[in-house]
N, C-alpha and C. Protein backbone atom coordinates (compact mmCIF):
# COMPACT_ATOMS: atom_id res chain seq x y z
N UNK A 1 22.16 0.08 -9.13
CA UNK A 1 21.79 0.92 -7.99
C UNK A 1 20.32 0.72 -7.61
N UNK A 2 19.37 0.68 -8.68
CA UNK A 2 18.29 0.51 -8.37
C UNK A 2 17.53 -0.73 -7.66
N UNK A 3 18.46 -1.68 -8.27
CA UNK A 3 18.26 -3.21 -7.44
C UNK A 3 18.36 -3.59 -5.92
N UNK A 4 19.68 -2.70 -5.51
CA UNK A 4 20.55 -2.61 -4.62
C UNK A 4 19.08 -1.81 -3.48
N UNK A 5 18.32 -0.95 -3.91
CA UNK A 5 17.52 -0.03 -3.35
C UNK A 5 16.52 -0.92 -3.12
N UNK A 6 15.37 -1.53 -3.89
CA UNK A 6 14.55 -2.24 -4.46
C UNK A 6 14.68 -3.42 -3.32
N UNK A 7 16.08 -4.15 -3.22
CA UNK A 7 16.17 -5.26 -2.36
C UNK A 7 16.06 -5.00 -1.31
N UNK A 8 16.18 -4.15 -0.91
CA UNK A 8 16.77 -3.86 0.70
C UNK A 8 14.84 -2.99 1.34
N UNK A 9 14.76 -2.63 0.09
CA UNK A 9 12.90 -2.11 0.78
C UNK A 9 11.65 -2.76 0.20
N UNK A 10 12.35 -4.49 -0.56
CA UNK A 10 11.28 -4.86 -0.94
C UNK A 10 10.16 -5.84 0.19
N UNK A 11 10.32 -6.30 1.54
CA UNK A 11 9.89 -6.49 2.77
C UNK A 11 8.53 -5.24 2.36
N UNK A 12 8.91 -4.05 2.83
CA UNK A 12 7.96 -2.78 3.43
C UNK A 12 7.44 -2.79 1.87
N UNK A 13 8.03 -2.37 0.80
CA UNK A 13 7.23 -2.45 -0.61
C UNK A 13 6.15 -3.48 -0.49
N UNK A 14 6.18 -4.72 -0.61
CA UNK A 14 5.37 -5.98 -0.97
C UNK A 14 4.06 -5.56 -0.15
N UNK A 15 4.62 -5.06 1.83
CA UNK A 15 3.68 -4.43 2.51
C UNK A 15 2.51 -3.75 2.06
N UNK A 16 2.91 -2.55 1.97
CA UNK A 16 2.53 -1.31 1.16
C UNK A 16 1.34 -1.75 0.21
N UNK A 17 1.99 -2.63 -0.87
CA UNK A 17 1.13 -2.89 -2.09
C UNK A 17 -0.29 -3.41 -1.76
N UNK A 18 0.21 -4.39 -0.46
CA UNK A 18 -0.75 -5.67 -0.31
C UNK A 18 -1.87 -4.24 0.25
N UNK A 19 -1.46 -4.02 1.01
CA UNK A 19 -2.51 -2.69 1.92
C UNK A 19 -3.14 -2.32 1.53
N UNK A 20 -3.12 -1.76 0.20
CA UNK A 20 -3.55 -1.04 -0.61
C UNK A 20 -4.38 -1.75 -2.07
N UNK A 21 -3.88 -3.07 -1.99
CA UNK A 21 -4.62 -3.83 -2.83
C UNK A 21 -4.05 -3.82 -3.99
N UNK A 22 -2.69 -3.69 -4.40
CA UNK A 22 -2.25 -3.20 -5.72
C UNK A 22 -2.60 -4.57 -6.30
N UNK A 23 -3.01 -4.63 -7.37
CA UNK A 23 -2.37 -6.03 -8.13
C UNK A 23 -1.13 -6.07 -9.16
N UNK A 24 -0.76 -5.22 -9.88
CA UNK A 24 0.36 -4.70 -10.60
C UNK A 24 1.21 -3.79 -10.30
N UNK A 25 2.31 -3.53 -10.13
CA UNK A 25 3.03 -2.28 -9.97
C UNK A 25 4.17 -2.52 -11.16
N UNK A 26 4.90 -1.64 -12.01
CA UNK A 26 5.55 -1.22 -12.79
C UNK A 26 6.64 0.14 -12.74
N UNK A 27 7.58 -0.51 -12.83
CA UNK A 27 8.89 1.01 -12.76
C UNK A 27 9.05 1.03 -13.77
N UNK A 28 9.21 2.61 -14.58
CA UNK A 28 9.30 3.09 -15.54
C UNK A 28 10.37 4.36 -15.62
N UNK A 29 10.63 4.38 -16.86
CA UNK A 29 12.06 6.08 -16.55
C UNK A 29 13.25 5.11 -16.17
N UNK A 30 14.22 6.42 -15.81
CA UNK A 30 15.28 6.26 -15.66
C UNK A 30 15.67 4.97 -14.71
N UNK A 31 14.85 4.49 -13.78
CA UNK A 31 15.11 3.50 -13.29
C UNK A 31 15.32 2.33 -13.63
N UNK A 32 14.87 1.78 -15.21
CA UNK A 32 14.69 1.08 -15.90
C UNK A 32 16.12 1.28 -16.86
N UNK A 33 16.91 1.92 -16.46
CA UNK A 33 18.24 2.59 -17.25
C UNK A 33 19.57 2.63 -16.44
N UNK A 34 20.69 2.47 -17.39
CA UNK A 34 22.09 2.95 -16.21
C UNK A 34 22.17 4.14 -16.20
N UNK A 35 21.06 5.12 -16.08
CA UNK A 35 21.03 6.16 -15.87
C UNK A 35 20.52 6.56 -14.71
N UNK A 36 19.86 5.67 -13.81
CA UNK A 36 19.57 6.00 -12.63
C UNK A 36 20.92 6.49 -11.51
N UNK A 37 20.42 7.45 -11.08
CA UNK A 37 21.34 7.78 -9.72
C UNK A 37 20.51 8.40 -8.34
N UNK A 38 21.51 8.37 -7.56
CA UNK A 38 20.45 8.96 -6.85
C UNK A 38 20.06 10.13 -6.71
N UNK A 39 19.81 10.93 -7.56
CA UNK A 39 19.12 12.01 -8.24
C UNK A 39 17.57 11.75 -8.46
N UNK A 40 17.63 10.31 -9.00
CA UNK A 40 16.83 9.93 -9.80
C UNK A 40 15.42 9.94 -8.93
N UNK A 41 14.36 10.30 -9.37
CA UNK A 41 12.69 9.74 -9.04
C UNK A 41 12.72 8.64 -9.34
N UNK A 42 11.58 7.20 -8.88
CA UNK A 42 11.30 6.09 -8.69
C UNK A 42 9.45 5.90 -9.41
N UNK A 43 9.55 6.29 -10.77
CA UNK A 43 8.27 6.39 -11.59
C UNK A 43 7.44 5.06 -11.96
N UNK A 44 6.29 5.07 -11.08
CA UNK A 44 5.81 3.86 -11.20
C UNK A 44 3.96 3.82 -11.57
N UNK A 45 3.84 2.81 -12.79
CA UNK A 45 2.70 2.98 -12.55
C UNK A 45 1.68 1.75 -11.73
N UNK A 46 0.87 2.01 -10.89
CA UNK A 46 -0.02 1.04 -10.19
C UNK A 46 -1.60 1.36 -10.12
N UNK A 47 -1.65 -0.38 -10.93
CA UNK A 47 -2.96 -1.12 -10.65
C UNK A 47 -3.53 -1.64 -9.22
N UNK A 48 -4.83 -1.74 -9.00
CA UNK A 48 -5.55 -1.95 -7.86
C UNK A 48 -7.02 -2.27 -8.13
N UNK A 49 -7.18 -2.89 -7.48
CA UNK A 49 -8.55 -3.59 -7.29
C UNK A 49 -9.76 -2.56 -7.10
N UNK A 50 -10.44 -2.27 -7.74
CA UNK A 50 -11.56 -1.18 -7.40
C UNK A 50 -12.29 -1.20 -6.47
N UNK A 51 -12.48 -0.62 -5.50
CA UNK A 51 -13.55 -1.21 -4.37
C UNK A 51 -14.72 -0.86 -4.11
């Protein structure tokens, strides 16, 4: 499920990151599990370039 989500908004994601300068991003929790549903939060932690 989470892939399925992930693919379809990774275009505007990649966006987002670049904008903002991320250099790392990481999903963590249930998303990382067959426990995700769509219940689920999308727990991530992100790195960025200090400015």
């Amino acid at each position: 499920m989470i892939q399925s989500f992930l693919s379809n908004k990774l275009p505007e994601i990649k966006k987002l990151l670049k904008a903002h300068k991320v250099t790392k991003a990481y999903i963590f929790g249930s998303a990382c599990t067959e426990s995700f549903n769509d219940k689920s939060d999308i727990d991530l932690l992100i790195m960025r370039i200090k400015s």
